[in-house]
C-alpha atoms as a PDB file:
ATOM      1  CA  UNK A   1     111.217   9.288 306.639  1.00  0.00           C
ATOM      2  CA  UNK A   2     110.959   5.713 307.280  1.00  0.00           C
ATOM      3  CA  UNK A   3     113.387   3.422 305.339  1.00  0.00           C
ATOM      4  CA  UNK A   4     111.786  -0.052 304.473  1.00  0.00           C
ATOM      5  CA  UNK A   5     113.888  -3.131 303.819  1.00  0.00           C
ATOM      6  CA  UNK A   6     113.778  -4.583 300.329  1.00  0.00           C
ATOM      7  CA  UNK A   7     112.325  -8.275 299.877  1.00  0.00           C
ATOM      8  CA  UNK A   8     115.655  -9.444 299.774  1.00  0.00           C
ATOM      9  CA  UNK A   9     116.405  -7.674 302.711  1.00  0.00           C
ATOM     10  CA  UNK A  10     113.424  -9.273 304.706  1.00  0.00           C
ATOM     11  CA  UNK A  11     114.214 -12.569 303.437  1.00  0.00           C
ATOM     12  CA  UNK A  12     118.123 -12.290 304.543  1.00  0.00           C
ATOM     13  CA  UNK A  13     117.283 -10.900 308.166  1.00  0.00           C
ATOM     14  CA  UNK A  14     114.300 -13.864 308.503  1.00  0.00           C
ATOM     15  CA  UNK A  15     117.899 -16.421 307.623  1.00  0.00           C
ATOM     16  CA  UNK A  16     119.929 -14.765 310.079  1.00  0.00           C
ATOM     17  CA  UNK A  17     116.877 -14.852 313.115  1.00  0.00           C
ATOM     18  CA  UNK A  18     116.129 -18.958 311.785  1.00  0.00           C
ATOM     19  CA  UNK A  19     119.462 -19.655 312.309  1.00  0.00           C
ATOM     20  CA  UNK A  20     119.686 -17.838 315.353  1.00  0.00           C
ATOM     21  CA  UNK A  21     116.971 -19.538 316.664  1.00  0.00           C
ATOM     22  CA  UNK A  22     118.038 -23.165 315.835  1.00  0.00           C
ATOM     23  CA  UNK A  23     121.506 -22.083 317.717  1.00  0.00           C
ATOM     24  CA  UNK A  24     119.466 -21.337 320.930  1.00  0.00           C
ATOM     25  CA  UNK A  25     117.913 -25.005 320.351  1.00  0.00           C
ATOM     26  CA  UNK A  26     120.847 -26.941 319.516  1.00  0.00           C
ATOM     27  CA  UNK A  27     122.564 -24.872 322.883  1.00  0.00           C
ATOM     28  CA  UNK A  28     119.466 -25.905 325.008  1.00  0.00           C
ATOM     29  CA  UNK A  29     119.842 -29.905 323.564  1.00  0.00           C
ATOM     30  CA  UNK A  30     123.536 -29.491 324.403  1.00  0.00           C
ATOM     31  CA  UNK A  31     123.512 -28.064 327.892  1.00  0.00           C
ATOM     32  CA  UNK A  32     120.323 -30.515 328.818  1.00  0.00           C
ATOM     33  CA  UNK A  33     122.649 -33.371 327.759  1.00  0.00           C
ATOM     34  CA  UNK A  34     125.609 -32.564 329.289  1.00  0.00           C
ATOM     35  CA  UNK A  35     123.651 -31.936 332.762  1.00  0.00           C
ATOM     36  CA  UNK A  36     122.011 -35.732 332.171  1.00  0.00           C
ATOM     37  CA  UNK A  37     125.282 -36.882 332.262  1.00  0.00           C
ATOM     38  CA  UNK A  38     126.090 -34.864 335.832  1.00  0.00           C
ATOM     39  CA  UNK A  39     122.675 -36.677 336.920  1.00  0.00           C
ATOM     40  CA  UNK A  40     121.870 -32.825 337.229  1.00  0.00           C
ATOM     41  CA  UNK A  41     118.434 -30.572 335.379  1.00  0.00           C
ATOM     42  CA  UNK A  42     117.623 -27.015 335.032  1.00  0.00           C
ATOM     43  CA  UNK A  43     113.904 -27.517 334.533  1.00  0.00           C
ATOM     44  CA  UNK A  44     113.540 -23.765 333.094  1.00  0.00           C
ATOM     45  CA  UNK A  45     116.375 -24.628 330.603  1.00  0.00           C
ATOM     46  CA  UNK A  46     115.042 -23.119 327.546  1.00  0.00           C
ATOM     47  CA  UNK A  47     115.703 -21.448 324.128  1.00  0.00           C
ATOM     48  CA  UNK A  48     114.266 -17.863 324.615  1.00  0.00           C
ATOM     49  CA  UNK A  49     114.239 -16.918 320.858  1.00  0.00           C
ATOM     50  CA  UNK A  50     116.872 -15.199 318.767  1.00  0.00           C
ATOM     51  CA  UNK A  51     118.333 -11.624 320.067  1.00  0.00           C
ATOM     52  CA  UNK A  52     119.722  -9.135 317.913  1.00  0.00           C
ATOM     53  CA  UNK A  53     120.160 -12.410 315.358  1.00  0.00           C
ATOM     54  CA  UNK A  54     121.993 -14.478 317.665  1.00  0.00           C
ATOM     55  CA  UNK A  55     120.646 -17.144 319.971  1.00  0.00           C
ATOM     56  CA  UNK A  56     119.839 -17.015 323.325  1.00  0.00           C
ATOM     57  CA  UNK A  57     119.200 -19.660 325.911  1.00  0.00           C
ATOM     58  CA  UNK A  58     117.843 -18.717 329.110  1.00  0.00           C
ATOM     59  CA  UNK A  59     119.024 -20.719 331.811  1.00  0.00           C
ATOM     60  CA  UNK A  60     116.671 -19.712 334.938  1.00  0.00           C
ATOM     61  CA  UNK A  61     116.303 -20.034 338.174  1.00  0.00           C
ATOM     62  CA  UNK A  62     117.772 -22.552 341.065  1.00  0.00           C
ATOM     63  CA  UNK A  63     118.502 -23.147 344.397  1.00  0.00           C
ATOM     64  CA  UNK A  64     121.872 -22.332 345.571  1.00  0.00           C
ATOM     65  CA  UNK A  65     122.636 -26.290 345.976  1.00  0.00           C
ATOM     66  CA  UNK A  66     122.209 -26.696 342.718  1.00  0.00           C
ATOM     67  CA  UNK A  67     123.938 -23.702 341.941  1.00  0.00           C
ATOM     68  CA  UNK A  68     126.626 -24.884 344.227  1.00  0.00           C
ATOM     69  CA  UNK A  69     126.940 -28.336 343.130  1.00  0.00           C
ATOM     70  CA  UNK A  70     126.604 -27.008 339.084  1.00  0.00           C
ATOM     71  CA  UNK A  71     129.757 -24.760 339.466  1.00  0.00           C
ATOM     72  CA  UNK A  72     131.533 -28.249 341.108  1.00  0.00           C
ATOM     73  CA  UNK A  73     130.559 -30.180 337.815  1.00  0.00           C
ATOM     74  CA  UNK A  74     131.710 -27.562 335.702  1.00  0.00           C
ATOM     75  CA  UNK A  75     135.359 -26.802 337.687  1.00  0.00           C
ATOM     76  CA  UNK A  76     135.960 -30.832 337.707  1.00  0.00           C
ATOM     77  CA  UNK A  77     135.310 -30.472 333.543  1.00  0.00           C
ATOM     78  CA  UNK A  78     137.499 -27.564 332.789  1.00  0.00           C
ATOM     79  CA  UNK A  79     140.313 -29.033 334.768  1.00  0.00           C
ATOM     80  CA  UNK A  80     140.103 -32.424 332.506  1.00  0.00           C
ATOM     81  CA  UNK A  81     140.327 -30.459 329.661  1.00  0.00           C
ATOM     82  CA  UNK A  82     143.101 -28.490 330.832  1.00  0.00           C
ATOM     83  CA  UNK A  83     145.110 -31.836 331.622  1.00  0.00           C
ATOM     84  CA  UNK A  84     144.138 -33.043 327.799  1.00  0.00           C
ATOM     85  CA  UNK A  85     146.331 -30.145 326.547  1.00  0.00           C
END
């Protein structure tokens, strides 16, 4: 037998994947900001839709310089926040 969810039901799970979804885009805004301010872009950067009612940003592919120099930016940043402890 096939259980089917209630109106309210639908209408509570359609909340949870809009908000899920406007995570993934306020992640994507975030992340494409911060790299602007490296001087850096992950031109595949994007919000691929909510999973299992969370967000989920998929970052793609790069070249191993960028890769390289992306893990530098991010090293330099958590050290500065470690010394503002």
């Amino acid at each position: 037998m096939v259980y089917e969810l209630s109106h309210a039901e639908r209408m509570r799970y359609k909340r949870l994947q809009d908000a899920a979804y406007q995570d993934g885009e306020d992640a994507v805004t975030n992340l494409q900001a911060a790299l602007a301010l490296a001087g850096m872009t992950l031109p595949s950067l994007c919000n691929d839709g909510p999973v299992a009612s969370h967000g989920f940003v998929r970052l793609g592919g790069c070249n191993a310089a960028f890769a390289n120099r992306l893990a530098e930016v991010i090293a330099a940043g958590a050290d500065a926040l470690q010394y503002q402890r």
